[in-house]
Protein backbone atom coordinates (compact mmCIF):
# COMPACT_ATOMS: atom_id res chain seq x y z
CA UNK A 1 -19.45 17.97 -8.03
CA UNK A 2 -20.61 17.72 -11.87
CA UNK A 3 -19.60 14.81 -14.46
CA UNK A 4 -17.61 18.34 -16.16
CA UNK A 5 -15.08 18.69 -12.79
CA UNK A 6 -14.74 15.18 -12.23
CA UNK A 7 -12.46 15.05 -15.50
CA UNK A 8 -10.34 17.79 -14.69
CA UNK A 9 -7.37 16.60 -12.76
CA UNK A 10 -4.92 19.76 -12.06
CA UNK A 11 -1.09 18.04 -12.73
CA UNK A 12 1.29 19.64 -10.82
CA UNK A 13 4.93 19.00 -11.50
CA UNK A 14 6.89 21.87 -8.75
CA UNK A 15 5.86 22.59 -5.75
CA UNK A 16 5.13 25.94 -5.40
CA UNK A 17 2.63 25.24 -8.55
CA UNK A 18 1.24 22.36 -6.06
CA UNK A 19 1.07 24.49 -2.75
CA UNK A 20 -0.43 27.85 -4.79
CA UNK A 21 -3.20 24.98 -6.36
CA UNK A 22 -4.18 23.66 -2.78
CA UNK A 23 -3.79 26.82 -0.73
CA UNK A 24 -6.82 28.30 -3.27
CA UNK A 25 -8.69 25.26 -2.04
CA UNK A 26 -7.70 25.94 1.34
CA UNK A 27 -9.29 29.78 1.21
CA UNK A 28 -12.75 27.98 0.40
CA UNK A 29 -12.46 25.94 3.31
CA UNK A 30 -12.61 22.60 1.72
CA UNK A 31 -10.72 19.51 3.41
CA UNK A 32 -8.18 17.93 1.16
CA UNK A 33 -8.11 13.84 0.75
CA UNK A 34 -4.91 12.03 -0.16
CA UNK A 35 -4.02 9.13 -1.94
CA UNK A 36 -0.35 8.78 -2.65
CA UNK A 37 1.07 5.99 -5.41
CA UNK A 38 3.77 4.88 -7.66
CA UNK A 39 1.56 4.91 -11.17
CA UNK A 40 0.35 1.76 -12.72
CA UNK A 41 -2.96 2.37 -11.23
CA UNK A 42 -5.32 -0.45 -10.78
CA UNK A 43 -8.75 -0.85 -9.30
CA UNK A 44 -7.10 -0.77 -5.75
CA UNK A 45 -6.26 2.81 -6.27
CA UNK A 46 -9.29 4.21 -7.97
CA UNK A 47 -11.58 3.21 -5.06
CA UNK A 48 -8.45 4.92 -2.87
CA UNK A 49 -9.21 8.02 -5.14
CA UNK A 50 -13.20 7.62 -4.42
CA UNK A 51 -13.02 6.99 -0.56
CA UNK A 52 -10.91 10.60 -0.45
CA UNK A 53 -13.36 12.37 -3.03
CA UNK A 54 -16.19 10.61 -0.84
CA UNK A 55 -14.73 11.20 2.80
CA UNK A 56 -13.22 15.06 1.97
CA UNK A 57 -13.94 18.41 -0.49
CA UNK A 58 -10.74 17.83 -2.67
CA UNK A 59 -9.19 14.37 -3.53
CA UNK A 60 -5.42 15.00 -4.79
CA UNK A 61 -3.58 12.07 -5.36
CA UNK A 62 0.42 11.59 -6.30
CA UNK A 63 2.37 9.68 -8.39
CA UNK A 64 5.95 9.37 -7.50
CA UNK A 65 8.46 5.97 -8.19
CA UNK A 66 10.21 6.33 -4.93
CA UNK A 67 14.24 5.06 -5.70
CA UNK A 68 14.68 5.47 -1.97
CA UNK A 69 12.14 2.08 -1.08
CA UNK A 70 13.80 -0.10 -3.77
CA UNK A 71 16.86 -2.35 -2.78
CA UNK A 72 19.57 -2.58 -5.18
CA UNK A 73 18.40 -5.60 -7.05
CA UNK A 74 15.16 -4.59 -7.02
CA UNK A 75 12.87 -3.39 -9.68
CA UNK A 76 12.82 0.13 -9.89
CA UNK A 77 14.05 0.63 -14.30
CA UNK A 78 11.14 -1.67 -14.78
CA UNK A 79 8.56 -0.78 -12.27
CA UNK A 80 5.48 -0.47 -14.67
CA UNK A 81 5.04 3.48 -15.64
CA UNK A 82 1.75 4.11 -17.57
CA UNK A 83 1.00 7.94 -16.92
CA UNK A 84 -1.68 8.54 -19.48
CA UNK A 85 -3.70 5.49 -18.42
CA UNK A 86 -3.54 6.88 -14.86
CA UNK A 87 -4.54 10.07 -15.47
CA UNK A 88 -7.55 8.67 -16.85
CA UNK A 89 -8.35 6.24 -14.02
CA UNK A 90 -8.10 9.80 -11.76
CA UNK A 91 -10.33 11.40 -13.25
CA UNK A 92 -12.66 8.98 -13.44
CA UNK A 93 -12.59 8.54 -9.80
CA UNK A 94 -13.15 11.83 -9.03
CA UNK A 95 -9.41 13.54 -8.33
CA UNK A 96 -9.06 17.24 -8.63
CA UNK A 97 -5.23 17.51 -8.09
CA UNK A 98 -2.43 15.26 -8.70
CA UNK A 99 1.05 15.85 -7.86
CA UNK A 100 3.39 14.40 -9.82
CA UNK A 101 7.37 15.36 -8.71
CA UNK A 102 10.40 14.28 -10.52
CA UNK A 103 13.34 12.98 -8.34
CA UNK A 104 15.23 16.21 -8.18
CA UNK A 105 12.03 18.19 -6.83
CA UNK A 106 11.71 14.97 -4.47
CA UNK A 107 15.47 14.51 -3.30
CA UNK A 108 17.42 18.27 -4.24
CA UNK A 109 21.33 17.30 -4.75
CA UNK A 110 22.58 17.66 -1.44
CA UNK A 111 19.55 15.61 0.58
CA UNK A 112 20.64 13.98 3.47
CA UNK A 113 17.86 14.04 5.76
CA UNK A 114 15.40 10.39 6.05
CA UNK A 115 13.33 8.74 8.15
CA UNK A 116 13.71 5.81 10.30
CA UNK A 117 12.17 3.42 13.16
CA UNK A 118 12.64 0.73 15.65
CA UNK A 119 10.77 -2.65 15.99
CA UNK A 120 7.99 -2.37 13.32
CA UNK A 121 10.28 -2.42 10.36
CA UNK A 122 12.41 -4.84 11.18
CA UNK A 123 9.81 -8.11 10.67
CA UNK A 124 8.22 -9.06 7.57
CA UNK A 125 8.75 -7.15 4.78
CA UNK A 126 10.99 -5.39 6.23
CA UNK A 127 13.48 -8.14 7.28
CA UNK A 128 13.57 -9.23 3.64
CA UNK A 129 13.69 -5.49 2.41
CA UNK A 130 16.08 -3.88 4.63
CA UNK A 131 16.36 -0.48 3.26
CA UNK A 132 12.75 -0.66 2.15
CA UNK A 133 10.70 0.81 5.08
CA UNK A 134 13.10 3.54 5.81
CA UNK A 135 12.45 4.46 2.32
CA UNK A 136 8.63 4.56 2.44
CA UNK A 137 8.84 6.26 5.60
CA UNK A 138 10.54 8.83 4.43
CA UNK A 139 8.65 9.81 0.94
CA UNK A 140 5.89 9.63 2.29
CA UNK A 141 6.59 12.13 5.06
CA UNK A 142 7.55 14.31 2.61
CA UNK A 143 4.62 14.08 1.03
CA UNK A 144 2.53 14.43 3.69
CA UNK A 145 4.13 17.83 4.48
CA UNK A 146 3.90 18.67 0.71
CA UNK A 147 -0.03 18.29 0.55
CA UNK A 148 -0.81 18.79 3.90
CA UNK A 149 -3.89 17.01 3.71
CA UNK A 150 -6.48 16.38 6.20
CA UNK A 151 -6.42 12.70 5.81
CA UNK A 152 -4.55 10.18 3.76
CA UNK A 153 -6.05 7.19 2.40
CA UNK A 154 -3.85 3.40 1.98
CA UNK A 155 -4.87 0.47 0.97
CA UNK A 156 -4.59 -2.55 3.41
CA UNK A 157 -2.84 -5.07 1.02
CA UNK A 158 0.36 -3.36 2.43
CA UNK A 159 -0.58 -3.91 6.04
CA UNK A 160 3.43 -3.56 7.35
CA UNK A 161 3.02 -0.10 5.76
CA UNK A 162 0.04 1.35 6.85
CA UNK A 163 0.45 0.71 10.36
CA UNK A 164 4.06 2.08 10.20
CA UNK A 165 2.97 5.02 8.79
CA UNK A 166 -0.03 5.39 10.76
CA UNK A 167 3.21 5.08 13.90
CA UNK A 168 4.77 7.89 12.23
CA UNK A 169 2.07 10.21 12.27
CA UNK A 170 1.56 9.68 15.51
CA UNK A 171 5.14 10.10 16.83
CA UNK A 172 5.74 12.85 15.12
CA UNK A 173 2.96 14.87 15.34
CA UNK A 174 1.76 15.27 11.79
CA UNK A 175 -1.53 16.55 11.52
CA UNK A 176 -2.89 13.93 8.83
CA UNK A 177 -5.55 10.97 10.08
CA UNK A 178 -4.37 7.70 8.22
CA UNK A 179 -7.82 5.64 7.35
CA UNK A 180 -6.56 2.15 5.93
CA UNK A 181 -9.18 0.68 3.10
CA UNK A 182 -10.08 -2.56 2.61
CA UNK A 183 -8.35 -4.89 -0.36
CA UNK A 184 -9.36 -4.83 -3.23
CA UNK A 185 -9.25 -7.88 -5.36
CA UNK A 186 -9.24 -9.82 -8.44
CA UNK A 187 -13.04 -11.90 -9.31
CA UNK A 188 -10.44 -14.85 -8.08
CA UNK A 189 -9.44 -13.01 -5.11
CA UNK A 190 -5.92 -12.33 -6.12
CA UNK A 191 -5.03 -8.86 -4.20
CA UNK A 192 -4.58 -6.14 -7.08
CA UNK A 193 -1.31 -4.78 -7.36
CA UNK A 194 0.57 -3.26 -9.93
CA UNK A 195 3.48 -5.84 -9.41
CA UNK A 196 0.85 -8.45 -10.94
CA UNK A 197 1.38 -6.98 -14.58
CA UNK A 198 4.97 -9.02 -14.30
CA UNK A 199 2.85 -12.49 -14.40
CA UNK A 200 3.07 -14.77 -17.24
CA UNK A 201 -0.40 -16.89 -18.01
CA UNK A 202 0.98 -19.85 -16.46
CA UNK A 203 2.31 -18.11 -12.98
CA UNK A 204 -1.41 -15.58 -12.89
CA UNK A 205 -3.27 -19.13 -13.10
CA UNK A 206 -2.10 -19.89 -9.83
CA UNK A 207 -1.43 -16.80 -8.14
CA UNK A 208 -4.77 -16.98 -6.54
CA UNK A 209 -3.39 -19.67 -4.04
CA UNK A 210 -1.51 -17.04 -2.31
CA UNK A 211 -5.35 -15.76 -1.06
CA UNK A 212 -6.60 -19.32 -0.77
CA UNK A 213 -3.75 -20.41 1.47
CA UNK A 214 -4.75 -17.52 4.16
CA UNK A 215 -8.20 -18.83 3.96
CA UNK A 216 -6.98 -22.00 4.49
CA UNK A 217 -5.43 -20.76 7.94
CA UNK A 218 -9.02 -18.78 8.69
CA UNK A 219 -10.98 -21.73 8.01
CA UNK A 220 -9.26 -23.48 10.22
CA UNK A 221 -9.15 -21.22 12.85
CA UNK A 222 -12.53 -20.76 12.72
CA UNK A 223 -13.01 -24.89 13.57
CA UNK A 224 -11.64 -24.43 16.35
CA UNK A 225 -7.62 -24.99 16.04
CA UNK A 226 -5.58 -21.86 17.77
CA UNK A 227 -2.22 -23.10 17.47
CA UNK A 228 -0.31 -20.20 15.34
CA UNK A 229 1.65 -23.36 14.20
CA UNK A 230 -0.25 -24.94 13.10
CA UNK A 231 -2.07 -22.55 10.97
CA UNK A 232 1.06 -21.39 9.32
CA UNK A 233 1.15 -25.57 8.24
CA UNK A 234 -2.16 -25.18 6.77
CA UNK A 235 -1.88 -22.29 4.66
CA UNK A 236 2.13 -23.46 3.74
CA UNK A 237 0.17 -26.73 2.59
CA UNK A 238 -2.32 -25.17 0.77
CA UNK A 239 0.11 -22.87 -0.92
CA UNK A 240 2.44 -26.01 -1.87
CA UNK A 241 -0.66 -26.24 -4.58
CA UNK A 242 1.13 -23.90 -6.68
CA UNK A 243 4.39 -25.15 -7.30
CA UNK A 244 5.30 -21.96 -8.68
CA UNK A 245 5.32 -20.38 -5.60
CA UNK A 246 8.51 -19.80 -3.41
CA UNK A 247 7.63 -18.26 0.32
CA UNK A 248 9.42 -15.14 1.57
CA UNK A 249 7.54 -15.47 4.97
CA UNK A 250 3.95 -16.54 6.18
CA UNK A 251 3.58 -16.02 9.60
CA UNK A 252 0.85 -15.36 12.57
CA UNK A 253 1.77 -11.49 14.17
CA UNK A 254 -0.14 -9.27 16.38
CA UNK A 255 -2.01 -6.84 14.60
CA UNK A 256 -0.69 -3.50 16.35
CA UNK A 257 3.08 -4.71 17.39
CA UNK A 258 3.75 -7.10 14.76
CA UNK A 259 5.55 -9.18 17.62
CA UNK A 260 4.85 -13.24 16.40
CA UNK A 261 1.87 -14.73 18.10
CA UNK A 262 2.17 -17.24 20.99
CA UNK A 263 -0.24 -19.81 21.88
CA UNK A 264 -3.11 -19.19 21.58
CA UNK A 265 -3.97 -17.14 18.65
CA UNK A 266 -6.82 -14.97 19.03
CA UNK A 267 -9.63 -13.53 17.00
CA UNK A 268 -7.87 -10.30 15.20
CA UNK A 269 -4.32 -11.47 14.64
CA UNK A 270 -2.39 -10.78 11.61
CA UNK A 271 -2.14 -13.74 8.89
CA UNK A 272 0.77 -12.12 7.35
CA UNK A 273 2.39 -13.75 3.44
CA UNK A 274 4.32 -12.23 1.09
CA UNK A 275 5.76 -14.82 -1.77
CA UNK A 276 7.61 -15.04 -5.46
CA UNK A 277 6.04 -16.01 -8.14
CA UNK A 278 8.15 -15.22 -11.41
CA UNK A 279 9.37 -11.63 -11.30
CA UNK A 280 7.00 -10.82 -8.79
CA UNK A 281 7.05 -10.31 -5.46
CA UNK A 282 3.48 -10.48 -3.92
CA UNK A 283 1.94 -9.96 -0.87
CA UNK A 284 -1.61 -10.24 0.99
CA UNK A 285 -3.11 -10.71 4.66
CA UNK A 286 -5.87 -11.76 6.45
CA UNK A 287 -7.22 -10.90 10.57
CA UNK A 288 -8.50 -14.08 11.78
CA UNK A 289 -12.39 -14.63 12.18
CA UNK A 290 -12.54 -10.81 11.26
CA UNK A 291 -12.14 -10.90 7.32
């Protein structure tokens, strides 16, 4: 692919312009990538964008504020929209399609039809978001029937929703591989996230304690203590640091059930935190001894 066709991105805004766009690739036989999003792009999601363009012929990517995965007194009139910056960051990373739906298109009057599942979304996020998962499940089904692509690409920051997803397919049959990509992060190893443009200077100064109080649990995992227990009390310490913090959960979960951890935990487990700090709500993980 030349510098010239890397900085065409094809918008699509209906779907039949979307499905005539990708059959066409389709009739060349080239494999179509997928990265969906909500906008605000970061780093996170251009190397999202790359690992698609890298790992398939045609990397189309979406942008879509889903109303269906925010709760009622959540942030969806002020979720950060910044189109023309993300078509830019696209095209740099080397998309060829992006599909950008409004509501209607997404959710025709009349739409009754959603998503749902047992056990995985109840814990975590999903016990503090409710409605949240069902939501998420949903679009992104959608979606995934929309593009039809060959595989989808998500970043691991949002480890609840990956592995749900990555359920779904399975379950039902879709004919999309997930592949989950590693976190991408801040020089001060801060998760990116487009929820962190809501941080004041004094609340982004210590919003890298949220990623220093799972190392704290990994470090001491790793001399020797396997007491789930007590590595939640290490990285709660170490996030008591920032005072500006206030937990939603931290907790020690199996990697593929999400069921909490008993004694002992093992190499692989899920070091699962999602906290406040100011308007936002963030989130991160670790797998002990593996990251």
């Amino acid at each position: 692919m030349t510098t010239a066709d890397r900085r065409t991105v094809y918008v699509s805004r209906t779907l039949p312009e979307l499905r005539s766009r990708l059959r066409a690739e389709r009739a060349f036989g080239r494999s179509i990538g997928f990265v969906p999003t909500m906008g605000a792009l970061h780093a996170g999601h251009a190397s999202l964008v790359q690992r698609a363009a890298a790992a398939t012929d045609v990397a189309v990517a979406s942008i879509f504020v889903n109303p269906l995965q925010f709760g009622p007194t959540e942030d969806l009139s002020r979720y950060p929209r910044t189109p023309e910056a993300d078509l830019e960051l696209l095209a740099a990373a080397g998309a060829k399609h992006l599909w950008m739906p409004e509501v209607a298109t997404m959710y025709p009057p009349g739409s009754c039809t959603s998503v749902g599942m047992k056990g995985l979304i109840d814990v975590l996020c999903g016990r503090s978001r409710p409605t949240h998962f069902g939501g998420v499940l949903t679009v992104v089904l959608k979606l995934l029937l929309q593009v039809q692509p060959d595989i989808a690409f998500f970043g691991r920051k949002d480890y609840q929703q990956a592995l749900v997803i990555r359920r779904m397919v399975r379950d039902l049959d879709v004919p999309t591989c997930i592949e989950t990509c590693l976190i991408v992060r801040e020089t001060d190893g801060l998760a990116m996230s487009s929820r962190n443009r809501y941080l004041t200077a004094e609340e982004r100064a210590q919003a890298p304690a949220l990623r220093a109080a799972l190392l704290a649990a990994q470090s001491a995992f790793l001399a020797g203590e396997r007491r789930p227990a007590a590595l939640v009390r290490e990285a709660s310490d170490r996030l008591a640091l920032a005072p500006l913090f206030r937990i939603d959960y931290l907790e020690i979960r199996d990697p593929e059930t999400l069921e909490l951890r008993d004694e002992p935990a093992r190499p692989g487990d899920l070091v699962a935190i999602a906290a406040h700090l100011g308007k936002a709500r963030l989130i991160d993980n670790l797998l002990l001894a593996q990251d």
